[in-house]
Protein backbone atom coordinates (compact mmCIF):
# COMPACT_ATOMS: atom_id res chain seq x y z
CA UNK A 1 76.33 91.50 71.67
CA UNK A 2 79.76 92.33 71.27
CA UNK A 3 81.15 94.32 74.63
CA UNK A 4 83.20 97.60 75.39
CA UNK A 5 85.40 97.14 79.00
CA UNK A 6 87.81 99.35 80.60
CA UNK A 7 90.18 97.87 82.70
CA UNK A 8 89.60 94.65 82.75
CA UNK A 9 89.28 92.54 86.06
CA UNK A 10 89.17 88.98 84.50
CA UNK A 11 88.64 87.58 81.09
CA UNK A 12 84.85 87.80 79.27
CA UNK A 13 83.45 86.16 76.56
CA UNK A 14 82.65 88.43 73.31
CA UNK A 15 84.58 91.55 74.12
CA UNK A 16 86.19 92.99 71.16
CA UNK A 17 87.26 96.38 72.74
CA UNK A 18 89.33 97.30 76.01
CA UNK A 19 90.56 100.35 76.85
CA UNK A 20 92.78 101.20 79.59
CA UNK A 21 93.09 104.27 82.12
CA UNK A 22 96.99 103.84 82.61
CA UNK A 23 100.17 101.81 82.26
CA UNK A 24 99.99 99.52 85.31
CA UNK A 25 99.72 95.71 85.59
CA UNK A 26 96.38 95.67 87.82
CA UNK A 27 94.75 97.70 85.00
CA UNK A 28 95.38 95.68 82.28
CA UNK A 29 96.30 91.57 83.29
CA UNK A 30 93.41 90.18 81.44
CA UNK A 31 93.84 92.58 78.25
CA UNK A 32 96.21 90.58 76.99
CA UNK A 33 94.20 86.87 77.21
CA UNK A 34 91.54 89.16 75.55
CA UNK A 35 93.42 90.64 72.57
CA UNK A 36 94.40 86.07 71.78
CA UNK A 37 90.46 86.41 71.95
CA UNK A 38 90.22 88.92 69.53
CA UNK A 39 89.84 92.34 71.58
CA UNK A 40 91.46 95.25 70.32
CA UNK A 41 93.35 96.94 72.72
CA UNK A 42 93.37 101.41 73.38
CA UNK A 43 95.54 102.87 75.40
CA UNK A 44 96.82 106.48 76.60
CA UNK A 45 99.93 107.62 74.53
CA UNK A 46 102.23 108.10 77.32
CA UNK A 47 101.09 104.46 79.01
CA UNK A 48 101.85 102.99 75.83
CA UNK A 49 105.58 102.03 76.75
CA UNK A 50 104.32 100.62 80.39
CA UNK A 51 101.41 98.54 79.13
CA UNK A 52 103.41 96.83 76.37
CA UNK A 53 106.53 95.97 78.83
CA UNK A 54 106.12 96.41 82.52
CA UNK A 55 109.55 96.42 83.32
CA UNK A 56 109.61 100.01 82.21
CA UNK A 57 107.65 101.00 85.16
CA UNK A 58 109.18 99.54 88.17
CA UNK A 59 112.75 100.06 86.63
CA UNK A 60 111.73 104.01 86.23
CA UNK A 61 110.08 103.58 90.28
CA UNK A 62 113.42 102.03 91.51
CA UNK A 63 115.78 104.48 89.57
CA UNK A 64 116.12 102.81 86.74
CA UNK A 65 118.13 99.86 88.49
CA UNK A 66 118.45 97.00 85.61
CA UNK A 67 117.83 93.62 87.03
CA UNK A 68 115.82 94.69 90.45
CA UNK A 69 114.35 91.89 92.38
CA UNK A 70 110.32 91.97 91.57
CA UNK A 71 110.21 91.06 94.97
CA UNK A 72 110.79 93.79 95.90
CA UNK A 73 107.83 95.54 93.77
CA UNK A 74 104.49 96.09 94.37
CA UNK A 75 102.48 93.60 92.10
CA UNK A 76 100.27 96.00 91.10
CA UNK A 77 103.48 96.41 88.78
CA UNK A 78 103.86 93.19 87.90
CA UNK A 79 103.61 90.81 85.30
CA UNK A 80 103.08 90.57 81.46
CA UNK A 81 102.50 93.13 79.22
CA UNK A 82 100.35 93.44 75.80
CA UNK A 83 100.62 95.03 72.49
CA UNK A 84 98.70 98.13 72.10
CA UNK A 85 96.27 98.74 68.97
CA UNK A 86 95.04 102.40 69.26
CA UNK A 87 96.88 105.17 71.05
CA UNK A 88 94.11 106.94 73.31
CA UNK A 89 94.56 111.18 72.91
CA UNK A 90 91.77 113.10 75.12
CA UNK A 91 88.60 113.76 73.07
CA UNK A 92 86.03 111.99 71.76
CA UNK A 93 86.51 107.74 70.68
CA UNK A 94 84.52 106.18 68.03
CA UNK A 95 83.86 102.02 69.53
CA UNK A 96 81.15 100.68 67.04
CA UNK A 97 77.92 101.93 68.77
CA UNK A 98 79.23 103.09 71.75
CA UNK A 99 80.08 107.15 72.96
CA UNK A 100 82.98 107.56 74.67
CA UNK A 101 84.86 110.07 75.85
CA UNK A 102 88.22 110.31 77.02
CA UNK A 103 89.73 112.79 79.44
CA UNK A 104 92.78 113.35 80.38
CA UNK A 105 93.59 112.72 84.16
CA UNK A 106 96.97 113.02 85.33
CA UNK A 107 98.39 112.62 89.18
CA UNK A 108 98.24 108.89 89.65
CA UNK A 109 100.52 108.55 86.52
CA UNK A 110 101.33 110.97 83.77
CA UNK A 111 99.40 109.72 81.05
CA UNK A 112 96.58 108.45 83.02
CA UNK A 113 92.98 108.79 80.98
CA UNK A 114 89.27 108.91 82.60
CA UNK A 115 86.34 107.77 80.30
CA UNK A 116 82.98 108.95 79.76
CA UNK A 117 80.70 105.84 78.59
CA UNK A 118 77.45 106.02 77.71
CA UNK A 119 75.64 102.95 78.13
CA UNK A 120 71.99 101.84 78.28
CA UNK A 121 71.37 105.19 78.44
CA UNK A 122 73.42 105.62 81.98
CA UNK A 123 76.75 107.53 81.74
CA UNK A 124 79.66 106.16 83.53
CA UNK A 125 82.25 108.37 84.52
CA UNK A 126 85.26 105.14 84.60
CA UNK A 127 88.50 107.47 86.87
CA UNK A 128 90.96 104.53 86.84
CA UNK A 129 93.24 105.71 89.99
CA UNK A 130 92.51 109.02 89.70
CA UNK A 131 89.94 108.52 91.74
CA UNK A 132 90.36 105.70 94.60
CA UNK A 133 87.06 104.28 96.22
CA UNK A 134 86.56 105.36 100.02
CA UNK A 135 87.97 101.90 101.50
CA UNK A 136 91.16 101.87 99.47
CA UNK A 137 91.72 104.99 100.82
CA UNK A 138 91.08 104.54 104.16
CA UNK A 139 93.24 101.17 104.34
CA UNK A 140 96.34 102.83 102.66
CA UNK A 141 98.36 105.67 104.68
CA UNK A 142 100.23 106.51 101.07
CA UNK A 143 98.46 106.37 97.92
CA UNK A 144 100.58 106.06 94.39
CA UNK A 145 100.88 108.99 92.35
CA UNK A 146 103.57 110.69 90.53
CA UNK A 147 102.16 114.31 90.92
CA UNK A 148 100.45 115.69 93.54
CA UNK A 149 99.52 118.97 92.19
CA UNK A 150 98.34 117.35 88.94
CA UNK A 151 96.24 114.76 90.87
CA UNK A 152 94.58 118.05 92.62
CA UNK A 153 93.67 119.70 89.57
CA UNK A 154 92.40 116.08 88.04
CA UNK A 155 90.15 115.91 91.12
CA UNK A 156 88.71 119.67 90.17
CA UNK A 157 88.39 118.80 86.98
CA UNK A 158 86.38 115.58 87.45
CA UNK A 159 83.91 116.93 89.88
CA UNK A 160 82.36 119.33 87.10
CA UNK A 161 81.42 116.55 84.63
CA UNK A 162 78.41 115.57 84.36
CA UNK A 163 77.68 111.52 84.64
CA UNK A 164 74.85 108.96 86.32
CA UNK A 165 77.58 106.72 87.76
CA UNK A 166 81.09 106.97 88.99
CA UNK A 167 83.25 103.93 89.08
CA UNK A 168 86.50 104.45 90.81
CA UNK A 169 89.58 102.62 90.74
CA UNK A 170 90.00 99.91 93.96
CA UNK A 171 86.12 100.92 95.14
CA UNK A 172 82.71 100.05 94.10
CA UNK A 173 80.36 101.94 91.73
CA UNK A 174 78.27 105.11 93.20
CA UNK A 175 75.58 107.55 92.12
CA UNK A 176 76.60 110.87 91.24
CA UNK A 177 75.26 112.39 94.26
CA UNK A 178 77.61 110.30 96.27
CA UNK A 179 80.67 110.48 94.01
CA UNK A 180 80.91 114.27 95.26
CA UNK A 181 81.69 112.81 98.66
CA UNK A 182 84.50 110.01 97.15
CA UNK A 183 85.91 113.14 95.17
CA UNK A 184 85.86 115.37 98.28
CA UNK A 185 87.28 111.95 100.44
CA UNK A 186 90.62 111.64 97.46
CA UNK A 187 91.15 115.31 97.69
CA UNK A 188 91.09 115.40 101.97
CA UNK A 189 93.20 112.53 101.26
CA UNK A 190 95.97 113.86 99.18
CA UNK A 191 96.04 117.16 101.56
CA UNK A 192 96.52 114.58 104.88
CA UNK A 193 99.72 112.81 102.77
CA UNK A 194 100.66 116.15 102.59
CA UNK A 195 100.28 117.16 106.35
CA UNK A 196 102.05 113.59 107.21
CA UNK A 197 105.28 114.00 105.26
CA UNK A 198 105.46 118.03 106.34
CA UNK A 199 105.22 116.48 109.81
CA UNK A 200 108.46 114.30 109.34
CA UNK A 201 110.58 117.30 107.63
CA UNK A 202 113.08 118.88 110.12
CA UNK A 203 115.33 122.12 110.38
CA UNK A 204 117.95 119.51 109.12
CA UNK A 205 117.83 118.79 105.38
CA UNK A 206 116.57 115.40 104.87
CA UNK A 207 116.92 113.66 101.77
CA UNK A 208 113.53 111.88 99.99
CA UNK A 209 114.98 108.26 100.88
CA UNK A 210 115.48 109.86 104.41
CA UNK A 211 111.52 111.56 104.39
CA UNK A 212 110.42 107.52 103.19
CA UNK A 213 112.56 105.60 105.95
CA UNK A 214 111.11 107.62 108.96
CA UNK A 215 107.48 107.60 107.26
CA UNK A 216 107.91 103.88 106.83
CA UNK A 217 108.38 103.28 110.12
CA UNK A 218 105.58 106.05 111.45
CA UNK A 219 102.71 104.21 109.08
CA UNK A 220 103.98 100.90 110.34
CA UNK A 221 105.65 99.60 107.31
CA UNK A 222 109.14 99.30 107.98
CA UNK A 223 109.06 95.53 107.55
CA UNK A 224 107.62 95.87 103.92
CA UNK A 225 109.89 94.49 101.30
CA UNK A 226 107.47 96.12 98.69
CA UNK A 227 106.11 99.07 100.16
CA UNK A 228 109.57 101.39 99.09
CA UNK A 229 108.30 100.80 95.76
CA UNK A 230 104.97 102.82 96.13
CA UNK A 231 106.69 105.04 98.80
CA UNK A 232 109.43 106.07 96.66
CA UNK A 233 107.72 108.49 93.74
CA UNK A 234 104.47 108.96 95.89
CA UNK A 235 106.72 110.81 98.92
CA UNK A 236 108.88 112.85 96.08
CA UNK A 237 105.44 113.82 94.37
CA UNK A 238 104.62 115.22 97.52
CA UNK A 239 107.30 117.02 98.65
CA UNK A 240 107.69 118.55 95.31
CA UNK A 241 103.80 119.70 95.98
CA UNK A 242 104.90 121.24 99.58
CA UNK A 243 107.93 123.12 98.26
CA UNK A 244 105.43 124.73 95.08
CA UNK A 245 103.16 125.15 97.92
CA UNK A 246 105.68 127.13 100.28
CA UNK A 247 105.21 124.64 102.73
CA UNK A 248 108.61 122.91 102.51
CA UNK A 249 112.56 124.24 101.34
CA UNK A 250 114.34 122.14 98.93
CA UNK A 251 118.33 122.59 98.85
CA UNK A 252 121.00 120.60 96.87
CA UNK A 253 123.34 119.56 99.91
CA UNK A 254 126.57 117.71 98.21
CA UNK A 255 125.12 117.17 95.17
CA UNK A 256 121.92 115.64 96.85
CA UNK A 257 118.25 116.96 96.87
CA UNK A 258 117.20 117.33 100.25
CA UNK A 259 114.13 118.82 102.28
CA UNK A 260 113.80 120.87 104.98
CA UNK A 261 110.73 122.17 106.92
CA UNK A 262 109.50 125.85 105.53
């Protein structure tokens, strides 16, 4: 029979729906062979703009620097886009047969959408990156995201549903009763990025491109060519979290943002 996917990771035969969790390029790569075949494509409203032309995203990561070398990005941002069919808005999506349900799950990226699927009577709770599977986070010192408060209250949110099987973004599929532990892992996760980048703040302001050169070279990435690219919103997420949280001082030192410890 005809088939439902969300995110694709390659191309299938007889899939005539896809829907996407968010606007970047290791989401949605294969969407577009599958819309030549016939798939009709649903994404989240504010992805919209990043699905259909890349560019967008790693211009808006980079400060909006026209012509930057994609050598310089992470190809997780990478490559071509596709036209969107359906704008996704949180609530309940009619897919022939199928129930779904789509939340809204912001942190990772502003628009970024969780789906309920019910399937064979199992229901898949399908997080995208707003939740990462226990590997990816153990390999990766910083973690994308655009909002680190958001991403907390995601995380809250997403623990109450109810649902047989999580599948998380860059992990495998789990039971429910061991997708509490992957939720609890993401959230200790986001509050040790926190404790790391409090760690490099100093009684001298320091500005965010300051904060990501000395954590660059404290997780062992100063070499990167590509790392700045998932460094640079992720580490101004954060400290944005720390100041809300009291645990950080932001000041405006010549016209610059800066940081200093609390």
């Amino acid at each position: 029979s005809d088939k439902l996917v969300v995110d694709p990771s390659r191309v299938l035969d007889r899939v005539n729906t896809v829907l996407l969790t968010h606007g970047h390029v290791d989401h949605f790569r294969y969407a577009g062979p599958l819309r030549e075949k016939g798939a009709t494509i649903y994404a989240p409203r504010y992805c919209v703009p990043l699905v259909e032309e890349p560019k967008i995203n790693y211009m808006a990561t980079m400060g909006w620097t026209a012509g930057f070398d994609e050598r310089y990005i992470t190809p997780y941002f990478v490559g071509n886009g596709v036209r969107v069919d359906v704008l996704v808005e949180p609530g309940n999506i009619e897919v022939g047969d199928t129930l779904v349900k789509a939340i809204a799950a912001p942190g990772h990226t502003p628009g970024h959408t969780a789906y309920l699927v019910e399937a064979g009577g199992t229901i898949f709770l399908v997080a995208g990156d707003a939740i990462y599977g226990e590997e990816y986070l153990e390999g990766n010192p910083i973690l994308y995201h655009t909002d680190t408060i958001s991403w907390l209250e995601t995380l809250n949110r997403l623990e109450k549903i109810d649902y047989d099987v999580l599948v998380p973004g860059h992990g495998f599929p789990v039971e429910a009763k061991e997708a509490r532990r992957v939720i609890r892992r993401n959230r200790e996760k986001i509050h040790e990025m926190l404790s790391l980048v409090e760690s490099i703040l100093q009684e001298e302001p320091l500005s965010a491109d300051e904060v990501i050169e000395l954590l660059l070279v404290a997780t062992g990435l100063a070499r990167s060519k590509r790392a700045y690219s998932i460094y640079m919103p992720s580490v101004r997420a954060l400290l944005n979290a720390l100041t809300s949280l009291g645990r950080a001082q932001r000041e405006v030192v010549n016209g610059v943002p800066k940081w200093r410890k609390a």
